[in-house]
N, C-alpha and C. Protein backbone atom coordinates (compact mmCIF):
# COMPACT_ATOMS: atom_id res chain seq x y z
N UNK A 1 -9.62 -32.26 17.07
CA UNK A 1 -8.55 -31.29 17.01
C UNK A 1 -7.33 -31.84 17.72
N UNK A 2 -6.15 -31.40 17.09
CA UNK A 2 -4.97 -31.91 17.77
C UNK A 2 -4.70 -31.10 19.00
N UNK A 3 -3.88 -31.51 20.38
CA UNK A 3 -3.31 -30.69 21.06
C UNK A 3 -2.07 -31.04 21.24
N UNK A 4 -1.36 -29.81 21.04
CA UNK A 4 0.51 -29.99 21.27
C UNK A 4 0.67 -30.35 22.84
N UNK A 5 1.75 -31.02 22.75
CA UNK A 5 2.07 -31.60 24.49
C UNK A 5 2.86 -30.62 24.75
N UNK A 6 4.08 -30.75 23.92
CA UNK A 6 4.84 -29.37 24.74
C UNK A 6 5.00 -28.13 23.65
N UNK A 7 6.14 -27.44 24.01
CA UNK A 7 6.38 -26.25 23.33
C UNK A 7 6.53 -26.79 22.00
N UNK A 8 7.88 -27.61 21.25
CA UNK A 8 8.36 -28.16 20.34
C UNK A 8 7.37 -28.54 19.72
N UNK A 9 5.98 -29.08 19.77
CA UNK A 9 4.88 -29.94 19.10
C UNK A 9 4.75 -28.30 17.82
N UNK A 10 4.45 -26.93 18.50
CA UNK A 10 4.14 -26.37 17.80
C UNK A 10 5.11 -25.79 16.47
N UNK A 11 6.26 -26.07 16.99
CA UNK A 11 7.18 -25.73 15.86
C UNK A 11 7.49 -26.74 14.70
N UNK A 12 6.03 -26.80 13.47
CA UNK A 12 6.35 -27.31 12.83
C UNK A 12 6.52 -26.35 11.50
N UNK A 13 6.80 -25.55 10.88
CA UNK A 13 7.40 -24.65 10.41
C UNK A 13 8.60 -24.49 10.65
N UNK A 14 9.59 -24.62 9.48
CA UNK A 14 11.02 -24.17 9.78
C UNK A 14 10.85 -22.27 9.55
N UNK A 15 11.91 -21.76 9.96
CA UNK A 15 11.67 -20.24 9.96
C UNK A 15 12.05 -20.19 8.58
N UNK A 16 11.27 -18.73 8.54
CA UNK A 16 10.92 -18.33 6.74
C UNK A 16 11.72 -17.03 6.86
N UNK A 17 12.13 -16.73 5.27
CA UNK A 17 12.92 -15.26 5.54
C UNK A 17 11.69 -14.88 4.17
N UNK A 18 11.28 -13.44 4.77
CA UNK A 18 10.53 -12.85 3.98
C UNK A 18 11.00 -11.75 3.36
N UNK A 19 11.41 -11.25 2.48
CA UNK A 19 12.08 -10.05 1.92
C UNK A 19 11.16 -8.74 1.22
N UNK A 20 10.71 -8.22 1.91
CA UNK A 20 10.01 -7.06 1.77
C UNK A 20 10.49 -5.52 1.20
N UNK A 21 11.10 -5.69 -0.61
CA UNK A 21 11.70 -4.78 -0.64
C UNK A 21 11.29 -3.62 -0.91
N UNK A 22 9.29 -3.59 -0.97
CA UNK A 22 9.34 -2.24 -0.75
C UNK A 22 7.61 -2.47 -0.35
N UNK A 23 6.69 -1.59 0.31
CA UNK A 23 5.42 -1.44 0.23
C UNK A 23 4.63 -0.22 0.02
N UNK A 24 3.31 -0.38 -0.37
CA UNK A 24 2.45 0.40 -0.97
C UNK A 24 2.86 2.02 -0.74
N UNK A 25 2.92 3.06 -1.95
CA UNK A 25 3.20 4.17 -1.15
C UNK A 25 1.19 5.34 -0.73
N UNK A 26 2.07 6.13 -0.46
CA UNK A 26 0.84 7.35 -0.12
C UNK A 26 0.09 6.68 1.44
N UNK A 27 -1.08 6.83 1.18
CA UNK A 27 -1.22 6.91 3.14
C UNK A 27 -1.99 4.88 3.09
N UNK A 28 -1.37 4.49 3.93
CA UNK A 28 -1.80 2.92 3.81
C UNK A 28 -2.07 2.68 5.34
N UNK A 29 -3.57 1.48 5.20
CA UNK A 29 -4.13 1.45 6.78
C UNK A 29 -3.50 -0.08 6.59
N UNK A 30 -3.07 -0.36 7.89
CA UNK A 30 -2.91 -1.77 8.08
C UNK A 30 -3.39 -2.66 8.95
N UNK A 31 -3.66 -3.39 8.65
CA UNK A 31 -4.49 -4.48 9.04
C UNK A 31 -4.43 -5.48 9.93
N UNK A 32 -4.89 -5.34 11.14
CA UNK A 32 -4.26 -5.98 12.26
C UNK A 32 -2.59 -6.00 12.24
N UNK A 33 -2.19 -4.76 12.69
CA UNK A 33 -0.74 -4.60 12.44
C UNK A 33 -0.11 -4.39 14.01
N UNK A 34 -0.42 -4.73 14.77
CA UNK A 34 -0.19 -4.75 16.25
C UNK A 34 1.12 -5.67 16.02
N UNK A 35 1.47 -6.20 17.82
CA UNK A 35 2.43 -7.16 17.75
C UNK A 35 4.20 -6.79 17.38
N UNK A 36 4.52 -6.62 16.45
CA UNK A 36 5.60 -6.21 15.66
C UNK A 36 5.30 -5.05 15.06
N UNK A 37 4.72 -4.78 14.50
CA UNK A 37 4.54 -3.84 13.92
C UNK A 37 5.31 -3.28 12.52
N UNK A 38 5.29 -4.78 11.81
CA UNK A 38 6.30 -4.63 10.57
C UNK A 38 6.06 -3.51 10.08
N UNK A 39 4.75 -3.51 8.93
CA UNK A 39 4.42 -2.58 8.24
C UNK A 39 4.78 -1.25 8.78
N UNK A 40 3.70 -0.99 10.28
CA UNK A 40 4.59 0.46 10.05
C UNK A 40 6.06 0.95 10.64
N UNK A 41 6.55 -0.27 10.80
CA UNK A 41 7.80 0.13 11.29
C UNK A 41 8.69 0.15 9.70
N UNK A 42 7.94 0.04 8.34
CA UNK A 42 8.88 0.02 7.20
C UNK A 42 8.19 1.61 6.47
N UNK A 43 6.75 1.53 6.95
CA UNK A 43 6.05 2.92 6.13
C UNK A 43 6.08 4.00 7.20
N UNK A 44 5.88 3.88 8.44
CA UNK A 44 6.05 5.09 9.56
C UNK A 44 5.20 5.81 9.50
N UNK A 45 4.92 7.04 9.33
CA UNK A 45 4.10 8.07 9.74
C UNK A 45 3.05 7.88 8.35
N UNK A 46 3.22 6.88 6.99
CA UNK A 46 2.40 7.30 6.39
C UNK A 46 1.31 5.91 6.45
N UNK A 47 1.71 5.19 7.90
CA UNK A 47 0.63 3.84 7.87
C UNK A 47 -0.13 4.34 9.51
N UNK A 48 -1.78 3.88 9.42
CA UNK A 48 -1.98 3.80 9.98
C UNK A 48 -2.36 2.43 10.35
N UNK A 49 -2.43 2.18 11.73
CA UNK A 49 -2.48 0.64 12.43
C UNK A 49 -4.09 0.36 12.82
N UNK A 50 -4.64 -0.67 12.78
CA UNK A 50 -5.25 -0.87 12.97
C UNK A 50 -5.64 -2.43 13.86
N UNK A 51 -5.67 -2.31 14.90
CA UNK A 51 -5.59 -3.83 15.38
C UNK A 51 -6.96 -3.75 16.96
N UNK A 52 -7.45 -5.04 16.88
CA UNK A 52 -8.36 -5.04 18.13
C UNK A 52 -8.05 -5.11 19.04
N UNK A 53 -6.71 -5.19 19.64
CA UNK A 53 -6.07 -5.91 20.83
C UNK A 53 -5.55 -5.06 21.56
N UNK A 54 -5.07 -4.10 22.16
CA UNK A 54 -4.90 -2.95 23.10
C UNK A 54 -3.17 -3.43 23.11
N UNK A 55 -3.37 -4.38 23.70
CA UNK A 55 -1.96 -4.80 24.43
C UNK A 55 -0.90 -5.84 22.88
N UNK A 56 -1.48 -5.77 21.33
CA UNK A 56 -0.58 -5.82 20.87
C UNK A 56 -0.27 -4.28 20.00
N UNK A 57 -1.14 -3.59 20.47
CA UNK A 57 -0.67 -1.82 19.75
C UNK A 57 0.30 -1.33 20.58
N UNK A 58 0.18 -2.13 22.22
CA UNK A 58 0.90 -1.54 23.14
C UNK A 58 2.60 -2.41 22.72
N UNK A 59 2.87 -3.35 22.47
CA UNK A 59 3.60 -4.17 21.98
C UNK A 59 4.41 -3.62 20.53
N UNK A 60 3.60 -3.46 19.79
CA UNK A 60 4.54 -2.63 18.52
C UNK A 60 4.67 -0.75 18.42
N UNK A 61 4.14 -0.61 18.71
CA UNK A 61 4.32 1.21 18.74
C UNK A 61 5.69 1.31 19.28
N UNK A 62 6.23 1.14 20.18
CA UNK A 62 7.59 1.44 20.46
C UNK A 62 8.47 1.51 19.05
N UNK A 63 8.25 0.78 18.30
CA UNK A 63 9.01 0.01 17.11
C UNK A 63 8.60 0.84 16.03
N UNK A 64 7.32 1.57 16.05
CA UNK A 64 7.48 2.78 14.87
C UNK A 64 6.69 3.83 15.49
N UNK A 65 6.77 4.75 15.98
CA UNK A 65 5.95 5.64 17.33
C UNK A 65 5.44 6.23 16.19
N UNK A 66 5.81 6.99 15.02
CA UNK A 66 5.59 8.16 13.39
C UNK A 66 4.38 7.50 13.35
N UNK A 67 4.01 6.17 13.15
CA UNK A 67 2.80 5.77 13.05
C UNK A 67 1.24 5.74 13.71
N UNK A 68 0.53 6.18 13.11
CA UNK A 68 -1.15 6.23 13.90
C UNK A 68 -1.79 4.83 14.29
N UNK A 69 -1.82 4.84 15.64
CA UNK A 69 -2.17 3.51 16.31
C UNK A 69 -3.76 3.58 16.46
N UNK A 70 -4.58 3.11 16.24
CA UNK A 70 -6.34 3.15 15.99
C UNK A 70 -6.53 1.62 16.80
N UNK A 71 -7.32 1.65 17.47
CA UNK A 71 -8.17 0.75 18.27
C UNK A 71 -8.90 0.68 17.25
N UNK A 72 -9.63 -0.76 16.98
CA UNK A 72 -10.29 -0.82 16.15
C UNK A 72 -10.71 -2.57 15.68
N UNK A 73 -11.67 -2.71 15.34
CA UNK A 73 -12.64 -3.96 14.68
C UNK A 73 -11.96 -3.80 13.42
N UNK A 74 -11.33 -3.98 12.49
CA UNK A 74 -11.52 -4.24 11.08
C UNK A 74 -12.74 -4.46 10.57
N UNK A 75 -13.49 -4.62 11.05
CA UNK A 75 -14.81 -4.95 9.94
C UNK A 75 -15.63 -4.10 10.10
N UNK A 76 -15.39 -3.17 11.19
CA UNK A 76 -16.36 -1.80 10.75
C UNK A 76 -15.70 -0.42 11.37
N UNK A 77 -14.96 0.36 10.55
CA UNK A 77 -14.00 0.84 10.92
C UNK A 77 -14.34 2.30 10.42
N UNK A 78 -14.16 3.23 11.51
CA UNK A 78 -14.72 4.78 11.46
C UNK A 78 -13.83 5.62 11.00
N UNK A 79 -13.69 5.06 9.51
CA UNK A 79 -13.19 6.00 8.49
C UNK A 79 -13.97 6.19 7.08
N UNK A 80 -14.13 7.54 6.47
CA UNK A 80 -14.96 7.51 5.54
C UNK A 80 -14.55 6.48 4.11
N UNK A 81 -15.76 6.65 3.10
CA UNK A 81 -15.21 5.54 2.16
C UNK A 81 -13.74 6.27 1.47
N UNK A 82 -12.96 5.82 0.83
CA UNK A 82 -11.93 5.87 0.16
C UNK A 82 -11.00 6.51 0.73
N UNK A 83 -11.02 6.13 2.10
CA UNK A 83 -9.77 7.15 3.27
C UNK A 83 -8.34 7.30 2.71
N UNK A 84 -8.27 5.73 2.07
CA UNK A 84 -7.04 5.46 1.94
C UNK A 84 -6.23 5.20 0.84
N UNK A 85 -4.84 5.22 0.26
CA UNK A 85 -4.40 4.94 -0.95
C UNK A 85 -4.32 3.50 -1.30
N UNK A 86 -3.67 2.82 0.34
CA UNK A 86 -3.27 1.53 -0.22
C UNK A 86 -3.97 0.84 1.23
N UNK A 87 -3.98 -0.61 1.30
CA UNK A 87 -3.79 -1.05 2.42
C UNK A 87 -3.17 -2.46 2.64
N UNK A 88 -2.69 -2.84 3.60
CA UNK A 88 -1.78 -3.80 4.51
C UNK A 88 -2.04 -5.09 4.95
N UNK A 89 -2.06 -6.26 5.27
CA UNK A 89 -2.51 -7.15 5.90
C UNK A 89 -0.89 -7.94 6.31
N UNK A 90 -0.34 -8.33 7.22
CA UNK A 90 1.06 -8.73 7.48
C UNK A 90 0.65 -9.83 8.68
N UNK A 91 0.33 -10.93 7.98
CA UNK A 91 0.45 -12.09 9.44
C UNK A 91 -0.61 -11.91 10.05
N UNK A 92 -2.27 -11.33 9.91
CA UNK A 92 -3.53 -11.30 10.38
C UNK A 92 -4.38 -11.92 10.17
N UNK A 93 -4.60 -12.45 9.02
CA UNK A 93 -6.11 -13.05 8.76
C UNK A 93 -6.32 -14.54 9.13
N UNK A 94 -4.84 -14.63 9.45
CA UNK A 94 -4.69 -16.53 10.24
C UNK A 94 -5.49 -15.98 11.40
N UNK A 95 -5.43 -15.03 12.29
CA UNK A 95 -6.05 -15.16 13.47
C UNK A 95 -7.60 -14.77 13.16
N UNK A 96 -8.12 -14.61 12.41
CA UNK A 96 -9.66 -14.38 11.92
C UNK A 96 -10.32 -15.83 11.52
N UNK A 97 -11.55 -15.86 11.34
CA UNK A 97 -12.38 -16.72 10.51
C UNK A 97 -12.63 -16.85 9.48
N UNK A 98 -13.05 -17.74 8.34
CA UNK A 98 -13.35 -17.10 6.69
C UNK A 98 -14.77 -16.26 6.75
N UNK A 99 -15.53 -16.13 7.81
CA UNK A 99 -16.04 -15.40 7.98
C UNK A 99 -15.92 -13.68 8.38
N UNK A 100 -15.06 -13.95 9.18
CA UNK A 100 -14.60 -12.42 9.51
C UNK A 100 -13.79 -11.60 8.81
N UNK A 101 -12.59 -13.20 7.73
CA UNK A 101 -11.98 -12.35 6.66
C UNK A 101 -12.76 -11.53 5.55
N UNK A 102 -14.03 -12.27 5.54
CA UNK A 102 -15.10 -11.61 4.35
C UNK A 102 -15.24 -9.99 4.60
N UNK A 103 -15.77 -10.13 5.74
CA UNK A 103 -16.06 -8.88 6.59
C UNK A 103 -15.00 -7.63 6.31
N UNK A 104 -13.90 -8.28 6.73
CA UNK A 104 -12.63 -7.63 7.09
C UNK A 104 -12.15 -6.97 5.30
N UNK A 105 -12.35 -8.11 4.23
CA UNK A 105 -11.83 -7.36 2.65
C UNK A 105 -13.06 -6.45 2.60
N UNK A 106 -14.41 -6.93 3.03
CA UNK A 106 -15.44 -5.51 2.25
C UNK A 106 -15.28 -4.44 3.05
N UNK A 107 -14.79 -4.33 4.35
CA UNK A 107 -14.55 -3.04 4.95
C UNK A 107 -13.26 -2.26 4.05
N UNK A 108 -12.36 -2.92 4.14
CA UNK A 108 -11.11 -2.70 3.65
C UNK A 108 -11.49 -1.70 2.35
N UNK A 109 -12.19 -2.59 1.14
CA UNK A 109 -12.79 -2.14 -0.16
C UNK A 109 -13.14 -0.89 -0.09
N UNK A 110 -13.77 -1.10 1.00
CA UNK A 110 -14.59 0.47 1.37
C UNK A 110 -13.97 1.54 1.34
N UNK A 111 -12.58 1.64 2.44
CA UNK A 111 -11.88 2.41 2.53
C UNK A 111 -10.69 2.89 1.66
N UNK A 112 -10.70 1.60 0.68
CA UNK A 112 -9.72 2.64 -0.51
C UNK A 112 -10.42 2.86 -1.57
N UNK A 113 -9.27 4.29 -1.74
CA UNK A 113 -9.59 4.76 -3.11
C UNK A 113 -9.72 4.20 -4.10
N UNK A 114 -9.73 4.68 -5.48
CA UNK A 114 -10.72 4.00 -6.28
C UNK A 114 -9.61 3.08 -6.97
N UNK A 115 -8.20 3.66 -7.12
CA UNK A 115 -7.11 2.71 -7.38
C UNK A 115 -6.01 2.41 -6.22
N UNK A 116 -7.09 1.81 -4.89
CA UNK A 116 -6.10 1.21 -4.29
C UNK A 116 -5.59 -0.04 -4.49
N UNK A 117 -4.37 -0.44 -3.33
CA UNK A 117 -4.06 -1.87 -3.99
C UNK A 117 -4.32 -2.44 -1.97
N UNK A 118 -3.99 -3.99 -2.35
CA UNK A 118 -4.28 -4.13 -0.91
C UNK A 118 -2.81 -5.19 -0.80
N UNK A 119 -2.35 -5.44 0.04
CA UNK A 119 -0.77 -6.49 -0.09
C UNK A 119 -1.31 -7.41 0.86
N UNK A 120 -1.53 -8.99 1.00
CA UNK A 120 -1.51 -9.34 2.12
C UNK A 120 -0.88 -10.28 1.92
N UNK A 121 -0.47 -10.38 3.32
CA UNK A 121 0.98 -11.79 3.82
C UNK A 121 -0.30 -12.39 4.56
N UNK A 122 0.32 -13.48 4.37
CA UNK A 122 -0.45 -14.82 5.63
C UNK A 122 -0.11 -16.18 5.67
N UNK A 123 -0.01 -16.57 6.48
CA UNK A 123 0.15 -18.50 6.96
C UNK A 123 -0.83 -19.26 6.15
N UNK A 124 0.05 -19.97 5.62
CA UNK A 124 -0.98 -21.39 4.70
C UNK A 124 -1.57 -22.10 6.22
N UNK A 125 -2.65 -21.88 6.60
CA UNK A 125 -3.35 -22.71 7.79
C UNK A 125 -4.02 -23.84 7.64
N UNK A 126 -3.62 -25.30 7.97
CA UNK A 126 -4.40 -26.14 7.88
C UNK A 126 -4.94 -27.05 8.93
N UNK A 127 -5.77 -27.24 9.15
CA UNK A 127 -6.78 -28.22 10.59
C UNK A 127 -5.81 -29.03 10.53
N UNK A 128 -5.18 -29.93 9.72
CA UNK A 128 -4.59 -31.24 9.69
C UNK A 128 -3.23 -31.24 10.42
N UNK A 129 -2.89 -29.66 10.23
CA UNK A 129 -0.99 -29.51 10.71
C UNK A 129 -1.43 -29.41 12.37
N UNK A 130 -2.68 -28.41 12.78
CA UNK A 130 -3.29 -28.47 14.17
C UNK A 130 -2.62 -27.06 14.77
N UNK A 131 -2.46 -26.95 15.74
CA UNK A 131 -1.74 -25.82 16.57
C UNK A 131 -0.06 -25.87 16.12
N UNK A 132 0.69 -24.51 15.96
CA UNK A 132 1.36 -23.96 15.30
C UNK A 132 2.20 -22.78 15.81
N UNK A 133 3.41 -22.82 15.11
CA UNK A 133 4.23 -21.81 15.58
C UNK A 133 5.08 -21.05 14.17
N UNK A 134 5.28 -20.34 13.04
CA UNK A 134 5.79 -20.01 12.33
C UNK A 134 6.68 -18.97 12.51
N UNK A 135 7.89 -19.27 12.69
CA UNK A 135 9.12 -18.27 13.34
C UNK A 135 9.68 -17.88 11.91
N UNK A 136 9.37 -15.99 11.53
CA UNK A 136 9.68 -15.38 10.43
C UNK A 136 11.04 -14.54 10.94
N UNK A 137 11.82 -14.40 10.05
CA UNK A 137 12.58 -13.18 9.74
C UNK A 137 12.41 -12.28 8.35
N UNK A 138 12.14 -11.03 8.52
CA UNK A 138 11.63 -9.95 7.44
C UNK A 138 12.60 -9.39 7.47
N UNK A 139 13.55 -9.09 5.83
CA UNK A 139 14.48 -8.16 5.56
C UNK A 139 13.51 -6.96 4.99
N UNK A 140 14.00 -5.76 5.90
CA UNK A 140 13.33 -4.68 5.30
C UNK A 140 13.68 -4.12 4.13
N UNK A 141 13.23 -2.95 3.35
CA UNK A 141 13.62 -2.15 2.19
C UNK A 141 15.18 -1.74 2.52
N UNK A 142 15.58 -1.40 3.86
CA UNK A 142 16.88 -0.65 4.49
C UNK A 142 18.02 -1.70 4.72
N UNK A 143 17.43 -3.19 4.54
CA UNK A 143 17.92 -4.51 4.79
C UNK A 143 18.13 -4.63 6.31
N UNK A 144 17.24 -3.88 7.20
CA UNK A 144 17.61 -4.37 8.72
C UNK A 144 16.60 -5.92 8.64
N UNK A 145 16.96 -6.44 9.53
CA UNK A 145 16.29 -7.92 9.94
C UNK A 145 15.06 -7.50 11.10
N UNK A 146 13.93 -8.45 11.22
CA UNK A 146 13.28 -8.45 12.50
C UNK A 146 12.96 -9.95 12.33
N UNK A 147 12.89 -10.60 13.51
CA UNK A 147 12.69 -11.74 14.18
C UNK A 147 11.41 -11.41 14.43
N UNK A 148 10.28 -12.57 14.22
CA UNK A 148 9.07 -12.39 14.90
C UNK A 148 8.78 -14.19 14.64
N UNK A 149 7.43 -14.21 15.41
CA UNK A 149 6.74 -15.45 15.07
C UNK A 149 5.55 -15.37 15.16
N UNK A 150 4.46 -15.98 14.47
CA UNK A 150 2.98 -16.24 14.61
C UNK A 150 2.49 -17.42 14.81
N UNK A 151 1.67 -17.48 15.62
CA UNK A 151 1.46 -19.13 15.41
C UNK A 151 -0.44 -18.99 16.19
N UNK A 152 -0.43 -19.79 16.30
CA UNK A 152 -2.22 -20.35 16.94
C UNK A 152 -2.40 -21.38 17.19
N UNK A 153 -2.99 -21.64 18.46
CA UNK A 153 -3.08 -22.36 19.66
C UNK A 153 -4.16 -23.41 19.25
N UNK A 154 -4.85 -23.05 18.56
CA UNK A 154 -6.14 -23.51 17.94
C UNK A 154 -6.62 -23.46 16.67
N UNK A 155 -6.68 -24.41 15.79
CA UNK A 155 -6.94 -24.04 14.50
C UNK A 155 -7.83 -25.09 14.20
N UNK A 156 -9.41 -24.22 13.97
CA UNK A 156 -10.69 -24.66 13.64
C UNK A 156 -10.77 -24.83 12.12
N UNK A 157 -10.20 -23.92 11.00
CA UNK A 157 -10.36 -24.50 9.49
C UNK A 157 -9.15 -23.94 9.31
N UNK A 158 -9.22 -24.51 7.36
CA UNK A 158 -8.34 -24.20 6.90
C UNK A 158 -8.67 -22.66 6.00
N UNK A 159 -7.34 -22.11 5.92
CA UNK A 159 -6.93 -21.21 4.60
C UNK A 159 -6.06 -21.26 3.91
N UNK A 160 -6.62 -21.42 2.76
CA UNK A 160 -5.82 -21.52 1.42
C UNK A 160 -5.57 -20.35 0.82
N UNK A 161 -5.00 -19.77 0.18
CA UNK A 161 -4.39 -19.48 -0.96
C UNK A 161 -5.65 -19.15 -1.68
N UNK A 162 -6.32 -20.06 -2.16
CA UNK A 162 -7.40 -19.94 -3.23
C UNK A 162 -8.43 -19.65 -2.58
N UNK A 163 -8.39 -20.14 -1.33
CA UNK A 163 -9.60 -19.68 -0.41
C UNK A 163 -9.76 -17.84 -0.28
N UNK A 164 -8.96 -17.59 0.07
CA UNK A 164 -8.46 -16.39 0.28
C UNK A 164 -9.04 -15.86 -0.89
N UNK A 165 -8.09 -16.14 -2.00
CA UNK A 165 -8.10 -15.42 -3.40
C UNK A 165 -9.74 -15.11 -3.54
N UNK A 166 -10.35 -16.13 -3.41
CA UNK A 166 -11.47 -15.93 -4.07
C UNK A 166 -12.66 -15.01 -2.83
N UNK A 167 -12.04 -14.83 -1.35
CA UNK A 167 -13.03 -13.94 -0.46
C UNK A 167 -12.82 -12.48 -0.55
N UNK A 168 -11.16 -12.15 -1.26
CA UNK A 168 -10.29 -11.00 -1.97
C UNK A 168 -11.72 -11.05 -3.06
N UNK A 169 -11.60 -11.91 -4.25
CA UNK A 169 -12.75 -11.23 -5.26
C UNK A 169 -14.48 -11.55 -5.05
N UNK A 170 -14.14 -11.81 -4.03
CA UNK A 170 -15.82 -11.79 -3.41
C UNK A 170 -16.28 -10.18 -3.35
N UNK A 171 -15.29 -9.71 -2.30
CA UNK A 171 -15.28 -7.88 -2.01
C UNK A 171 -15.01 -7.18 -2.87
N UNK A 172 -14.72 -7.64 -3.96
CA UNK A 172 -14.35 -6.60 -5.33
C UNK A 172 -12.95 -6.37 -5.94
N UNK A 173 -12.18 -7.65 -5.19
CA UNK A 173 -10.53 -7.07 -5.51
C UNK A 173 -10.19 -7.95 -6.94
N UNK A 174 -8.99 -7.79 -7.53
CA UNK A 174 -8.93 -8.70 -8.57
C UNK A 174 -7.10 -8.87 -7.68
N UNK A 175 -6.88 -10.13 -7.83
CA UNK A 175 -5.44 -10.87 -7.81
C UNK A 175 -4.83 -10.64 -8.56
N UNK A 176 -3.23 -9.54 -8.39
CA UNK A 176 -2.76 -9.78 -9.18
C UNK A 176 -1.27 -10.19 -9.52
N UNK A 177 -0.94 -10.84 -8.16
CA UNK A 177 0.07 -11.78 -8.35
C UNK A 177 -0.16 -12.78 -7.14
N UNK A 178 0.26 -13.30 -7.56
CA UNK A 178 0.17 -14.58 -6.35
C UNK A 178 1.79 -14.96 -5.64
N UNK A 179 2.03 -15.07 -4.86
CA UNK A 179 3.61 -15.07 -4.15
C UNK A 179 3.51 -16.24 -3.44
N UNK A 180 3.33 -18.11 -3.32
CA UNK A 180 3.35 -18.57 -2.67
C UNK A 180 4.57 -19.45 -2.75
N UNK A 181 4.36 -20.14 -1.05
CA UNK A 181 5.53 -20.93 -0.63
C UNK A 181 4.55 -21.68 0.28
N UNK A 182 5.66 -23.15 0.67
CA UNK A 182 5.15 -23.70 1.28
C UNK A 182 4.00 -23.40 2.66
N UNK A 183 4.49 -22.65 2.95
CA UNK A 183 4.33 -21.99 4.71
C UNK A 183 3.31 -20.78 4.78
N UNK A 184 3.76 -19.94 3.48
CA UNK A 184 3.16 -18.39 3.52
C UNK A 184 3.04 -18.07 2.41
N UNK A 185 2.45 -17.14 1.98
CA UNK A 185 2.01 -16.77 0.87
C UNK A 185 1.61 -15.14 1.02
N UNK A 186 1.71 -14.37 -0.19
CA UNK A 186 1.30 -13.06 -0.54
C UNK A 186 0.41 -12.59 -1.58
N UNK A 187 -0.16 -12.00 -1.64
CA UNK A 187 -1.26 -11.53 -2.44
C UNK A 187 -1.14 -10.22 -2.64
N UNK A 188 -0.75 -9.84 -3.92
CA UNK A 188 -1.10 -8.30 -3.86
C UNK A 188 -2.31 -8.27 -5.12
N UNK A 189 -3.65 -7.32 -4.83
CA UNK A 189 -4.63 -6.81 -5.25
C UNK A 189 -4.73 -5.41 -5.22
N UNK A 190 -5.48 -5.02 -6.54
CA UNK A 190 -6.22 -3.74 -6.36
C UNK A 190 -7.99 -3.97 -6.58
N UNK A 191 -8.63 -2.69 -6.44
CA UNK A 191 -10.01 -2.43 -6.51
C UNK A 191 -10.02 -2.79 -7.78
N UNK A 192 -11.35 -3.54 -8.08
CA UNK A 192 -11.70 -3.60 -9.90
C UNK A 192 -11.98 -2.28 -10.63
């Protein structure tokens, strides 16, 4: 595994502008949405959050308070089946395993309805690039800007695109557009 010497090692990503001009409507759970708190700072009172980390729910809630903040595992999550209309993923599943992402789409599956859709953003991650810093700017639906960055300190495998795609139709989703770029990529799916 590589280790960065200093700060600069990790900034190999130039910053990305992501343009988000609109997301899922009716009630949408999101998916490790701590941190920033894009999603529900664009859907508000009709997203609920879902993230394991205490102190990044404590970190984005300021930024959309309308929104339901849930402590919570993604992969086994105490809501009944089809809770939900749509659901979220924004800059999360880089910090998971392809194991835990498995986990994380059949819970997900679970919880939407029978024509939900699911949107997910994420970092092209590769062992070879090593530890990482990806500094985003997101134009919202309203065209305000937010500055954020993701990155990881440690990166044990890769995720692809296709990797992904195919742990999405492992859990039952079908792909139905693909949005990639060098850096990041989007996926929007619904239930089969």
């Amino acid at each position: 595994m590589k280790i960065a010497n200093n700060l600069e090692d990790f900034f190999k990503y130039p910053r990305q502008t992501i343009n988000i001009q609109t997301i899922p409507t009716g009630s949408i759970v999101d998916i490790g949405g701590g941190g920033e708190g894009i999603i529900a700072q664009i859907g508000k009172k009709n997203v609920t959050v879902v993230d394991k980390l205490q102190s990044e729910i404590d970190e984005a809630k300021p930024h959309a308070p309308e929104a339901k903040w849930i402590l919570a595992d993604a992969s086994n999550l105490d809501f009944p089946d089809s809770h939900f209309d749509n659901a979220t993923a924004f800059f999360s599943g880089m910090y998971m395993t392809k194991e835990m992402i498995a986990r994380v789409f059949q819970e997900t599956y679970r919880i939407l309805n029978s024509s939900g859709e699911f949107w997910f953003w994420d970092a092209v991650v590769s062992y070879d690039i090593g530890p990482f810093i990806i500094p985003i700017r997101v134009i919202t639906p309203n065209s305000e800007e937010i500055e954020t960055a993701y990155g990881k300190r440690r990166v044990t495998e890769d995720h692809t695109v296709d990797q992904v795609s195919n742990l999405l139709n492992d859990a039952g989703f079908e792909v139905e557009r693909i949005t990639e770029n060098q850096f990041w990529y989007f996926l929007k799916c619904k239930k089969k």
